[in-house]
N, C-alpha and C. Protein backbone atom coordinates (compact mmCIF):
# COMPACT_ATOMS: atom_id res chain seq x y z
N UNK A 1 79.67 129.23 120.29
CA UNK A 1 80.51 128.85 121.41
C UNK A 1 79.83 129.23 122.73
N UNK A 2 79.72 128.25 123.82
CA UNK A 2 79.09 128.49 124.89
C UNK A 2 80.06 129.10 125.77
N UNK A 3 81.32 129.22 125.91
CA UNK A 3 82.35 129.36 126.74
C UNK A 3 82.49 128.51 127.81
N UNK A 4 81.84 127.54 127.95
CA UNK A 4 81.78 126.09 128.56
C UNK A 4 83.27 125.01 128.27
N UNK A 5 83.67 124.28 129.22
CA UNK A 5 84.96 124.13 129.42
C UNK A 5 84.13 122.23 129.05
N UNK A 6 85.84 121.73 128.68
CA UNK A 6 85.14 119.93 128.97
C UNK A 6 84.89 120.07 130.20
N UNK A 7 85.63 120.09 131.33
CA UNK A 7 85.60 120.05 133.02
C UNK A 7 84.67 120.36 133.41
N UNK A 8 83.49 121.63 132.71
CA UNK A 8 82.05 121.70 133.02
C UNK A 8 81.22 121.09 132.57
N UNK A 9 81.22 120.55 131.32
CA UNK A 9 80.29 119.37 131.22
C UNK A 9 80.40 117.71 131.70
N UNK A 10 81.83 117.91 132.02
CA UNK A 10 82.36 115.86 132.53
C UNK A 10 81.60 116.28 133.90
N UNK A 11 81.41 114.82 134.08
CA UNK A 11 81.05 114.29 135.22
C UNK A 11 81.37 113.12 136.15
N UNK A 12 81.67 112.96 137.16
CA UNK A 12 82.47 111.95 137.78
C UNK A 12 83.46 112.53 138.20
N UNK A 13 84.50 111.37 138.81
CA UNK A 13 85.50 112.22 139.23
C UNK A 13 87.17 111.74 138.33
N UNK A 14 87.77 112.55 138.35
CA UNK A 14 88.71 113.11 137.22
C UNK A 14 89.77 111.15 137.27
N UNK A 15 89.80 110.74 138.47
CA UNK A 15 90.63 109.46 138.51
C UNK A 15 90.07 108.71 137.80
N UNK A 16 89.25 108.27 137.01
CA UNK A 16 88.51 107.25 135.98
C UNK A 16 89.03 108.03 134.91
N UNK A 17 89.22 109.05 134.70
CA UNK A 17 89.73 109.42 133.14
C UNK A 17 91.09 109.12 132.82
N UNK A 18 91.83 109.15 134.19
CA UNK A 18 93.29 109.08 134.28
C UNK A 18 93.59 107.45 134.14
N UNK A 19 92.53 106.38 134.74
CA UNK A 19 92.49 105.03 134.95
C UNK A 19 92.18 104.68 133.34
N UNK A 20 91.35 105.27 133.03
CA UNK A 20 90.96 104.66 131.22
C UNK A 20 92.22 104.93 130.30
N UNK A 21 92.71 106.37 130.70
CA UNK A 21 93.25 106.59 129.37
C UNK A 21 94.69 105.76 129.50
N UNK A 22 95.06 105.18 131.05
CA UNK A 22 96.04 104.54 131.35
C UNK A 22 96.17 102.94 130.99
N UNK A 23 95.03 102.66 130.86
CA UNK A 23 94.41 101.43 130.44
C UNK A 23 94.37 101.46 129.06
N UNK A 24 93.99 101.91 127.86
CA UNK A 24 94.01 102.34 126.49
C UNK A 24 95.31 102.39 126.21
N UNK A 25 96.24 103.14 126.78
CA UNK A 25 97.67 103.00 126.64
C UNK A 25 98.13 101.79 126.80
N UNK A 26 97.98 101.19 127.62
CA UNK A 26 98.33 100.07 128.03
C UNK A 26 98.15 98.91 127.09
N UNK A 27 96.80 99.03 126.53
CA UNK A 27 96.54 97.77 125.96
C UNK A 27 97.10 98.43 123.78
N UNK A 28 97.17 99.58 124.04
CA UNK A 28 97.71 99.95 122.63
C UNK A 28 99.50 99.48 122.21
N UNK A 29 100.46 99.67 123.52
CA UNK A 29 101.28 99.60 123.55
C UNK A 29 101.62 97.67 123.36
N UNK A 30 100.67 96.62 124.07
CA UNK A 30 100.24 95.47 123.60
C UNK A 30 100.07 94.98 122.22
N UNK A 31 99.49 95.81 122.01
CA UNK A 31 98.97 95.68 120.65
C UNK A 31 99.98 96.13 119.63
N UNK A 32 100.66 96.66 119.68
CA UNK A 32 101.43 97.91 118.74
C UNK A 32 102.83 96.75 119.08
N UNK A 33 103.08 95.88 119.95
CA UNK A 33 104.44 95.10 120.09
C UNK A 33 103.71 93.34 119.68
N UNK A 34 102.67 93.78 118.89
CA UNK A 34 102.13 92.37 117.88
C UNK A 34 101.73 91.11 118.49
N UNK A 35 101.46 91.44 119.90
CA UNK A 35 100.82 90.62 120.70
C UNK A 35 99.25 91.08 120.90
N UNK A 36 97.99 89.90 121.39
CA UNK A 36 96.99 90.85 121.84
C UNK A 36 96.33 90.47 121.15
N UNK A 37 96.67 89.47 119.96
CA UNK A 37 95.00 89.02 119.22
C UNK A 37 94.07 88.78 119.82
N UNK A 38 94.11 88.11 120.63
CA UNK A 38 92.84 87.79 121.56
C UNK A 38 91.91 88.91 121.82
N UNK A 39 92.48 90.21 122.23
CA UNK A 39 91.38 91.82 121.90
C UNK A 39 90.46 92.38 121.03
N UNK A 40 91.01 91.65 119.58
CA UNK A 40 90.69 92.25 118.24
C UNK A 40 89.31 91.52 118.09
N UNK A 41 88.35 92.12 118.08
CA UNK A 41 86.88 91.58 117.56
C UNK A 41 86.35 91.14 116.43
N UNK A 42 86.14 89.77 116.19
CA UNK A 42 85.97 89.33 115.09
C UNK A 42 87.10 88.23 114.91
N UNK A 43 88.60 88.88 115.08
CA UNK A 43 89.54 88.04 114.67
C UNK A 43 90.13 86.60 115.70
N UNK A 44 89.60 87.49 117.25
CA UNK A 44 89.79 86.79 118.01
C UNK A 44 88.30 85.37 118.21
N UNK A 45 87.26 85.64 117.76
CA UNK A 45 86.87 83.65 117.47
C UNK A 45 86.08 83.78 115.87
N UNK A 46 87.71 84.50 115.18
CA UNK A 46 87.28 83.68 113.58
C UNK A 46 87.75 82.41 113.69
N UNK A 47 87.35 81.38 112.27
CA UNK A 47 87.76 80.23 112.70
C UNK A 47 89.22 79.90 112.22
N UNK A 48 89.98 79.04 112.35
CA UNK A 48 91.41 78.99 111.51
C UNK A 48 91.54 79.40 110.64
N UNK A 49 90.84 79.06 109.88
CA UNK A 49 91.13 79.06 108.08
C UNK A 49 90.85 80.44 107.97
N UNK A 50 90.32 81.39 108.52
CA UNK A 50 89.93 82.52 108.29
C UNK A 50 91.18 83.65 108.60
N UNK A 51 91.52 83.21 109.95
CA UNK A 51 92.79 83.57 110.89
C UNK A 51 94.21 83.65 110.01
N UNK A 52 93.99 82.25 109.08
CA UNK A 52 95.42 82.23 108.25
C UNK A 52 95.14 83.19 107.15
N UNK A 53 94.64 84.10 106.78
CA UNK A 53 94.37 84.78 105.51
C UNK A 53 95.06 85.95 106.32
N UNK A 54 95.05 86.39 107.43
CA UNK A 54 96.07 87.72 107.48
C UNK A 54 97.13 87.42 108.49
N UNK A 55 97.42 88.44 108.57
CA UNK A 55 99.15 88.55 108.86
C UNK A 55 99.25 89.13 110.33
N UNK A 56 98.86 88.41 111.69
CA UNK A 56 98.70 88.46 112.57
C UNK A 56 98.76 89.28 113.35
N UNK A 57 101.13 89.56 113.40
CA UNK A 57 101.66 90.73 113.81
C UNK A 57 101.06 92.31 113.13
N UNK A 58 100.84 91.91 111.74
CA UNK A 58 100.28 92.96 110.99
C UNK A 58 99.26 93.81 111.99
N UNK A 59 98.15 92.75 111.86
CA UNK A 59 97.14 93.27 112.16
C UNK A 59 96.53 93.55 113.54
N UNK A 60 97.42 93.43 114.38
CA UNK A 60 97.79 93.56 115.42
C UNK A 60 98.78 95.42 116.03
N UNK A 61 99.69 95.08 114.83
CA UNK A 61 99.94 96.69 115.28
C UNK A 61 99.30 97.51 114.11
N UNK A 62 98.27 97.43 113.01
CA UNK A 62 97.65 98.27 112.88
C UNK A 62 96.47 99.31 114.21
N UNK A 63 95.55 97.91 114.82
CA UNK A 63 94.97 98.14 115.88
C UNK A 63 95.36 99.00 116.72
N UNK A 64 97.09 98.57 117.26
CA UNK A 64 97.74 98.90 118.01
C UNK A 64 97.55 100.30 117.94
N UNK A 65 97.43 100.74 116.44
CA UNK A 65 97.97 102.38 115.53
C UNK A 65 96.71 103.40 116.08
N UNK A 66 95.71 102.64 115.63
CA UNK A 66 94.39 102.61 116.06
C UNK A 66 94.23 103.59 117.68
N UNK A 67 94.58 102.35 118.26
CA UNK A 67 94.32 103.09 119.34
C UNK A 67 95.13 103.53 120.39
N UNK A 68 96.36 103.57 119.75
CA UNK A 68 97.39 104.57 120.34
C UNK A 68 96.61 106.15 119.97
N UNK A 69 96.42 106.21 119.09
CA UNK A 69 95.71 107.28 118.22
C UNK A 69 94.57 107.93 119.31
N UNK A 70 94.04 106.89 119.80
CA UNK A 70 92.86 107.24 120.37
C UNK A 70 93.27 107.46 121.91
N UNK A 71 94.27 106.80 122.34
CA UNK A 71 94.73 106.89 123.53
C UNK A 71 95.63 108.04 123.76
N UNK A 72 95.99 108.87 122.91
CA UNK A 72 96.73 110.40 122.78
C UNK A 72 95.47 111.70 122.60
N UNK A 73 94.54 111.29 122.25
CA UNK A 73 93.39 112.16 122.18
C UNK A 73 92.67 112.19 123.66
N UNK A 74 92.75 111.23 123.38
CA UNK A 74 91.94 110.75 125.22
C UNK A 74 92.80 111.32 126.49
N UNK A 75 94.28 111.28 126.27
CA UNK A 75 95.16 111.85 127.51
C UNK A 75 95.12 113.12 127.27
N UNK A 76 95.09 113.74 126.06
CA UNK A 76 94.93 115.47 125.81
C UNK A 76 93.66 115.64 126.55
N UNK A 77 92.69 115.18 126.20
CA UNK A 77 91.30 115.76 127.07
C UNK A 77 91.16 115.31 128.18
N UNK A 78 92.13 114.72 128.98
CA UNK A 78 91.79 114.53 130.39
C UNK A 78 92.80 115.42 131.39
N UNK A 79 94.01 115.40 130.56
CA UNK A 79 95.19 116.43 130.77
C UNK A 79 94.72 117.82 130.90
N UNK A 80 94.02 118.64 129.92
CA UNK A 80 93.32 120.00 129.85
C UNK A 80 92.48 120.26 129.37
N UNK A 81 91.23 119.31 130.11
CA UNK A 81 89.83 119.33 130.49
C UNK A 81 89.06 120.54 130.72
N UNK A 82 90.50 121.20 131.60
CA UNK A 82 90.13 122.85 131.79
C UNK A 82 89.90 123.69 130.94
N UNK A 83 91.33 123.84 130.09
CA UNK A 83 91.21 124.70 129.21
C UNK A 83 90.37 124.67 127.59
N UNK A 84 90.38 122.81 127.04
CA UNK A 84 89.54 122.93 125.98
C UNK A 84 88.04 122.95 126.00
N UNK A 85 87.25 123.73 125.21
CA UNK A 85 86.15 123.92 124.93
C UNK A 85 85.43 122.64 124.73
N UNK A 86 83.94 122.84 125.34
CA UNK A 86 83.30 121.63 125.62
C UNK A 86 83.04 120.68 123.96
N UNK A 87 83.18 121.64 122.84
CA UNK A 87 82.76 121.18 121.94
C UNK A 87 84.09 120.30 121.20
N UNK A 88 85.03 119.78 122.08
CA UNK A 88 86.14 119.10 121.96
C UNK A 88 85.82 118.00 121.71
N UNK A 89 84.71 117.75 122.87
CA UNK A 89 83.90 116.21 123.11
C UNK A 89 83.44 115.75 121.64
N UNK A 90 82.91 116.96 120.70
CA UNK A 90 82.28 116.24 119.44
C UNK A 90 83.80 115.94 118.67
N UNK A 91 84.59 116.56 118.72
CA UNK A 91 86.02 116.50 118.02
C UNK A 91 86.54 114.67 118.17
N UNK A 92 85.87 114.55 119.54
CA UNK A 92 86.68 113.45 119.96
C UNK A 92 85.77 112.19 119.47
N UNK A 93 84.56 112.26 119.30
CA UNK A 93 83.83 111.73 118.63
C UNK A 93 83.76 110.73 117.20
N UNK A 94 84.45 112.13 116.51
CA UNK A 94 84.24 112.03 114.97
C UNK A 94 85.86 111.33 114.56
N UNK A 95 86.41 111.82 115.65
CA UNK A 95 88.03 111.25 115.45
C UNK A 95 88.10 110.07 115.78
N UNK A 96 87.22 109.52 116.97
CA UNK A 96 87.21 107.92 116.99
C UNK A 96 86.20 107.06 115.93
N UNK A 97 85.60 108.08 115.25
CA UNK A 97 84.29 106.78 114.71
C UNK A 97 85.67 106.96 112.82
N UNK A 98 86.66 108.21 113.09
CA UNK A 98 87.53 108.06 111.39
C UNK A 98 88.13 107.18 111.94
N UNK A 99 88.83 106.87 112.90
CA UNK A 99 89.95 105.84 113.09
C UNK A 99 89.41 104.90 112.95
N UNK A 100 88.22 104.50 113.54
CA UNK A 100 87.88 103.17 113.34
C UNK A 100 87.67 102.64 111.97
N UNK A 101 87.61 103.80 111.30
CA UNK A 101 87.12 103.68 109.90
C UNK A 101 88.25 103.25 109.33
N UNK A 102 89.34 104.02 109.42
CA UNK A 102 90.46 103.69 109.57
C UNK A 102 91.22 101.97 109.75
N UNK A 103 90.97 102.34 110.41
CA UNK A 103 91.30 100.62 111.11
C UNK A 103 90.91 99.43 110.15
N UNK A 104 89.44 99.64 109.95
CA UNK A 104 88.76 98.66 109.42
C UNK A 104 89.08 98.61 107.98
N UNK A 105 89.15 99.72 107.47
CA UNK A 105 90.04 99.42 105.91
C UNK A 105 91.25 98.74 106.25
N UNK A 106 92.08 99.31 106.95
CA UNK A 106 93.47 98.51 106.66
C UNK A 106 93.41 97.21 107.05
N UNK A 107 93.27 97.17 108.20
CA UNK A 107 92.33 95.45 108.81
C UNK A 107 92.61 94.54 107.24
N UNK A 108 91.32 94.88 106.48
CA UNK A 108 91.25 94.32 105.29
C UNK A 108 91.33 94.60 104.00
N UNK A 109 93.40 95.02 103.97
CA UNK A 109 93.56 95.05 102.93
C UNK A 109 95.14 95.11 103.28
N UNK A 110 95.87 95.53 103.99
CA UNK A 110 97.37 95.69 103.99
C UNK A 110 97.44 94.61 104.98
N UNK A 111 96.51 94.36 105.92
CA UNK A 111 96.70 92.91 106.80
C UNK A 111 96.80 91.66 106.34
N UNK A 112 96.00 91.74 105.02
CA UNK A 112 95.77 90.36 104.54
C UNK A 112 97.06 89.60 103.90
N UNK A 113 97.00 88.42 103.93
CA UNK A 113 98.45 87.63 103.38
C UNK A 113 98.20 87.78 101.68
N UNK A 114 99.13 87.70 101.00
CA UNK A 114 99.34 87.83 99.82
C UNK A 114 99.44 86.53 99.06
């Protein structure tokens, strides 16, 4: 442990963290009320026939799950930047590359039409 704070290693100024994580919210809460395909990568220029194999709203507020997830991690470390330890940043890391992992299983397998 370095005794190094996030707030000592971020850089920039603190209103872009408050603008992103407000933005992430924003577009999770989109997503999570089953609108927003157009965001989703991949799904948004598969071709029809591909599109009809899952379940739209589904897969839409899985995403949503996704990155609400990520958008509550993201407001904790911009919220008390001060107080958590810099090595939060790797925490926050490994928690976005499981969700995505996350994501991408369910994506293709509880999304898909039956």
């Amino acid at each position: 442990m370095s005794g190094k704070t996030l707030a000592d290693i971020s850089s920039g100024p603190d209103w872009v963290l408050y603008l992103v994580t407000a933005l992430f919210a924003a577009l999770s809460l989109l997503l999570l009320l089953g609108k927003g395909s157009w965001l989703i990568a991949g799904y948004n220029t598969a071709p029809r026939e591909e599109k009809q194999r899952y379940d739209e709203k589904r897969l839409c507020r899985v995403t949503g799950g996704g990155m609400a997830v990520l958008s509550a991690l993201l407001a904790l470390m911009t919220i008390w930047e001060e107080q958590l330890p810099a090595e939060f940043a790797g925490v926050f890391a490994a928690a976005a590359v499981l969700v995505a992992a996350a994501v991408i299983l369910l994506a293709n397998t509880v999304c898909k039409k039956r």
